[in-house]
C-alpha atoms as a PDB file:
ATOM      1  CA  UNK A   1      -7.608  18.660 -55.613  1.00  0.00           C
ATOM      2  CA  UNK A   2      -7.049  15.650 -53.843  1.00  0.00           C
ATOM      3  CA  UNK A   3      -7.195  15.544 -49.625  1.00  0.00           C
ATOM      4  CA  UNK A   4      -4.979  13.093 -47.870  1.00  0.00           C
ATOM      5  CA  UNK A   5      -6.890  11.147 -45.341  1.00  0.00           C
ATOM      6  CA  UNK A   6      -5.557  11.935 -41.793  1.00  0.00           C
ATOM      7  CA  UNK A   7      -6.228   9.466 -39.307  1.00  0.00           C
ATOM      8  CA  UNK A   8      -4.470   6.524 -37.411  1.00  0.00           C
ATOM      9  CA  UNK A   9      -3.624   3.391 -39.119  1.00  0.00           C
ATOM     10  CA  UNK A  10      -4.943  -0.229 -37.875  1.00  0.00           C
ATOM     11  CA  UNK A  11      -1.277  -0.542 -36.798  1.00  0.00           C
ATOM     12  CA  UNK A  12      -1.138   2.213 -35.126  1.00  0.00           C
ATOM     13  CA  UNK A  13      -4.868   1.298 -33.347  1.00  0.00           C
ATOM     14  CA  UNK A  14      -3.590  -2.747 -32.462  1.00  0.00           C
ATOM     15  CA  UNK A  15      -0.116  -1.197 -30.996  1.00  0.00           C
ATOM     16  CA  UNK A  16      -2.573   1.454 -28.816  1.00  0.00           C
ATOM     17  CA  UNK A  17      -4.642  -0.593 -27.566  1.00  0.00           C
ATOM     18  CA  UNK A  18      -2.137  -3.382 -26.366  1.00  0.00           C
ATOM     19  CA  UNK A  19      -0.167  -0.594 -24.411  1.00  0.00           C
ATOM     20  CA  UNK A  20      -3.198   0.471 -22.854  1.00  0.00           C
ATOM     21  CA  UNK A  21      -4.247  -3.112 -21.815  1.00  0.00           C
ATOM     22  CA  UNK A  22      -0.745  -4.168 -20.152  1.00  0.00           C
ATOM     23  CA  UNK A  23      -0.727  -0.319 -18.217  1.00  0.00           C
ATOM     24  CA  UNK A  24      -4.714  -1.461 -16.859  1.00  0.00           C
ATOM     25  CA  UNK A  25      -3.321  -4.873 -16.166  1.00  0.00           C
ATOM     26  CA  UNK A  26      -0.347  -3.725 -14.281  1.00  0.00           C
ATOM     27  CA  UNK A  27      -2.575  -0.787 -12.584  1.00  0.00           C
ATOM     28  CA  UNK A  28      -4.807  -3.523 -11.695  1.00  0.00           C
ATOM     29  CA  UNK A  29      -2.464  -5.962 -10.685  1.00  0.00           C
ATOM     30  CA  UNK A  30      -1.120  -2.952  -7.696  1.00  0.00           C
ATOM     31  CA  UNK A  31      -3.908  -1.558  -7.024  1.00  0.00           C
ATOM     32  CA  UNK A  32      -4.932  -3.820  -3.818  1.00  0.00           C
ATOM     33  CA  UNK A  33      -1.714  -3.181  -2.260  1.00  0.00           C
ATOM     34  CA  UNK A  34      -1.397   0.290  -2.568  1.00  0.00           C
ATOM     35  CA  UNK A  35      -4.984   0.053  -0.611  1.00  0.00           C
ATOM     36  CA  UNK A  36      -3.702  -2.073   1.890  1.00  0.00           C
ATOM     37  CA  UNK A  37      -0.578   0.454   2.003  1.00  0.00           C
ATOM     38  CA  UNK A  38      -2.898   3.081   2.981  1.00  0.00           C
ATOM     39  CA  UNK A  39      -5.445   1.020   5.568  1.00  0.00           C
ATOM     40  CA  UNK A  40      -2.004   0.396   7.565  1.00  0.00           C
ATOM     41  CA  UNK A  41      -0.556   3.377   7.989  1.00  0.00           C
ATOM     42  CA  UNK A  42      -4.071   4.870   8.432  1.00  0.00           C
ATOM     43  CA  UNK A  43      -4.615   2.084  11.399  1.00  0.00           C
ATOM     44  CA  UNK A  44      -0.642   2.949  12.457  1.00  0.00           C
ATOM     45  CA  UNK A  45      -1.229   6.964  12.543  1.00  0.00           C
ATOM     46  CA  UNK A  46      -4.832   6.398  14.264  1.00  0.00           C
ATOM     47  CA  UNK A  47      -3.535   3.916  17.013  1.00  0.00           C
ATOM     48  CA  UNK A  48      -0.496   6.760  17.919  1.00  0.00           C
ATOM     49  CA  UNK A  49      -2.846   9.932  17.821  1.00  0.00           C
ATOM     50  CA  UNK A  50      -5.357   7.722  20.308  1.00  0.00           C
ATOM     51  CA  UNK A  51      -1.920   6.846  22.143  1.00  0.00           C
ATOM     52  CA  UNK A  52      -0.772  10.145  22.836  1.00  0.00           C
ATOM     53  CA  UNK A  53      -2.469  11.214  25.484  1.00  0.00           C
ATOM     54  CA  UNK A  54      -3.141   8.276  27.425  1.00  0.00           C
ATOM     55  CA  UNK A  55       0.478   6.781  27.694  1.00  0.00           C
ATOM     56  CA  UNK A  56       0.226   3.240  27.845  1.00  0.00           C
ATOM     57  CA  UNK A  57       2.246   0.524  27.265  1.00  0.00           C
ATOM     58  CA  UNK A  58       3.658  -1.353  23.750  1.00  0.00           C
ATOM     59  CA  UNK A  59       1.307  -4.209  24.563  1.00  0.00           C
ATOM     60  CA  UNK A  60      -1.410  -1.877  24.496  1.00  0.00           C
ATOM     61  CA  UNK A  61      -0.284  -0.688  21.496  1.00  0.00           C
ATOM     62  CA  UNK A  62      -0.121  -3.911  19.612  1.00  0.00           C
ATOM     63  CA  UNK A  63      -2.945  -4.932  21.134  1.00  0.00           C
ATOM     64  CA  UNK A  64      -5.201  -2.013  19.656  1.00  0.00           C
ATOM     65  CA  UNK A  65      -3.052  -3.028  16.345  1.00  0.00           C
ATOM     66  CA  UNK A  66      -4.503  -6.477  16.048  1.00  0.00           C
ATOM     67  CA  UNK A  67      -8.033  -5.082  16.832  1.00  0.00           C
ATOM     68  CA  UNK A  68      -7.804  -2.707  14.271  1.00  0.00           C
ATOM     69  CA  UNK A  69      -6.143  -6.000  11.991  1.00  0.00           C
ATOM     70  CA  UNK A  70      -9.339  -7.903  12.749  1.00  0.00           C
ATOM     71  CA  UNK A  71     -11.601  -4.920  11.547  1.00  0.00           C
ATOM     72  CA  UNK A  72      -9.793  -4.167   8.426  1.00  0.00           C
ATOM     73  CA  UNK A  73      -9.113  -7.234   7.302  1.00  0.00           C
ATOM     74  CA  UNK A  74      -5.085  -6.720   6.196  1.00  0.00           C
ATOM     75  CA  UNK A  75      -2.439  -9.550   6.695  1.00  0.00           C
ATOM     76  CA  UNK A  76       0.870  -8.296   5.546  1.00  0.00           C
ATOM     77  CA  UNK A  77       2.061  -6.849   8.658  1.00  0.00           C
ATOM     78  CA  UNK A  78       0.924  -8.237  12.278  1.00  0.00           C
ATOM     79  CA  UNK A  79       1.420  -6.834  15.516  1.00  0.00           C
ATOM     80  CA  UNK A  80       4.689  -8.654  16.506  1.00  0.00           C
ATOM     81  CA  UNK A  81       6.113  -7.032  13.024  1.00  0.00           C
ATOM     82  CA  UNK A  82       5.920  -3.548  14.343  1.00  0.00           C
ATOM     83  CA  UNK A  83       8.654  -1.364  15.407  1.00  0.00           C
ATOM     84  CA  UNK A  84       7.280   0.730  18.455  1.00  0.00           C
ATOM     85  CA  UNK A  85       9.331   3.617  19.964  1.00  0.00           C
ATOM     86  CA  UNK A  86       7.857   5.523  23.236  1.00  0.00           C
ATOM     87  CA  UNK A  87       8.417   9.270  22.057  1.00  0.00           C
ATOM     88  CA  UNK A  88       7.280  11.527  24.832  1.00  0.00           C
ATOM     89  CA  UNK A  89       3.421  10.958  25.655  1.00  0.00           C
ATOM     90  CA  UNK A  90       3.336   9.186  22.459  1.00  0.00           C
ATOM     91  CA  UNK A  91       4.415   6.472  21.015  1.00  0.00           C
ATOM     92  CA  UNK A  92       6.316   6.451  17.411  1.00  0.00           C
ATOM     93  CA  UNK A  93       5.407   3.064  15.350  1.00  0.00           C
ATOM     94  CA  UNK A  94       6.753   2.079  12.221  1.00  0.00           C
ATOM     95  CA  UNK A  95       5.606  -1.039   9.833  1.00  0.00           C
ATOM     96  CA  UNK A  96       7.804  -1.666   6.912  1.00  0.00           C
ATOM     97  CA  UNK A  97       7.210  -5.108   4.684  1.00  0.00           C
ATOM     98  CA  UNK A  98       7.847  -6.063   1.299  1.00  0.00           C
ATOM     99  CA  UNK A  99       5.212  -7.208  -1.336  1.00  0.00           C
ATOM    100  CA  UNK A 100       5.545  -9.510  -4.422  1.00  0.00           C
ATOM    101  CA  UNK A 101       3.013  -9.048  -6.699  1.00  0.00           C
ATOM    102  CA  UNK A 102       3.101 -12.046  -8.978  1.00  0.00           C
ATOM    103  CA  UNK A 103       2.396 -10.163 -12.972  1.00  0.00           C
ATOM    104  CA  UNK A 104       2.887 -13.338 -15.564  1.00  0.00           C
ATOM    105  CA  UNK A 105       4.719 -16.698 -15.346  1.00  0.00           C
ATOM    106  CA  UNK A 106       7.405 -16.606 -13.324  1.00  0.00           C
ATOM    107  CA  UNK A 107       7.920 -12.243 -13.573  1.00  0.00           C
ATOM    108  CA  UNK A 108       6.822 -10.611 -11.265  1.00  0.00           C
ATOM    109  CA  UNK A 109       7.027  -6.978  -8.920  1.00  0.00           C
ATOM    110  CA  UNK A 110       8.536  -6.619  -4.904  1.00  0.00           C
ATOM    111  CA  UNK A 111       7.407  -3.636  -3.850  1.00  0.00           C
ATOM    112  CA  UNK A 112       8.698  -1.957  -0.124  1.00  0.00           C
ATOM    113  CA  UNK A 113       6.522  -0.104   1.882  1.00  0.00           C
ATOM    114  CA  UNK A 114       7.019   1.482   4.828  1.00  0.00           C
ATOM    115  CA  UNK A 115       4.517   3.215   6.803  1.00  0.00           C
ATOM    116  CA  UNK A 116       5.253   5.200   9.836  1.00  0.00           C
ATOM    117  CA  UNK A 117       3.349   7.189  12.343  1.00  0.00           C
ATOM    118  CA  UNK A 118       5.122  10.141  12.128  1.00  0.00           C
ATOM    119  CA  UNK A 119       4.944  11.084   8.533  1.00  0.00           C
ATOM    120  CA  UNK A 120       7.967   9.695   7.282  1.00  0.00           C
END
């Protein structure tokens, strides 16, 4: 009796591995501002919970903002980009940009983001 060989085929292995490079590459490519995403709207959410009770004013707010900038080291959104709202005791802030991440040549990805204080 003869067994057929089961197995993948060098084909199969070069076509594999070249999907799995460009999906690390890509991954890779997002990854830092996805990170920087979620430093933001982790400074915007901490800057309105410290906000709440204290009142303040929207100076105070940016100012605490660009201290929280200088400590975290982000520079797609600054202070005079943010949208503050006084909401009750608290204040409602919203940051929304737009990214281009540059992939090959001349293609590459915008990507939106929006983060927000309130969950949203």
């Amino acid at each position: 009796m003869r067994y057929r060989q089961r197995g993948i085929t060098l084909t199969g292995l070069m076509l594999g591995s070249v999907g799995l490079i460009l999906v690390a590459l890509l991954g890779m490519r997002l990854l830092p501002s996805y990170i920087e995403y979620f430093t933001i709207k982790k400074a915007v959410t901490g800057i309105a919970q410290e906000m709440r009770g204290r009142g303040g004013a929207v100076a105070d707010v940016r100012r605490a903002f660009e201290s929280r900038q200088a400590i975290d080291d982000f520079q797609s959104v600054k202070a005079s980009d943010l949208e503050i709202t006084k909401e009750g005791n608290g204040f409602s802030i919203v940051a929304a940009y737009r990214r281009e991440v540059p992939l090959f040549g001349n293609i590459g990805i915008y990507i939106d983001f929006a983060a927000s204080s309130s969950g949203n």
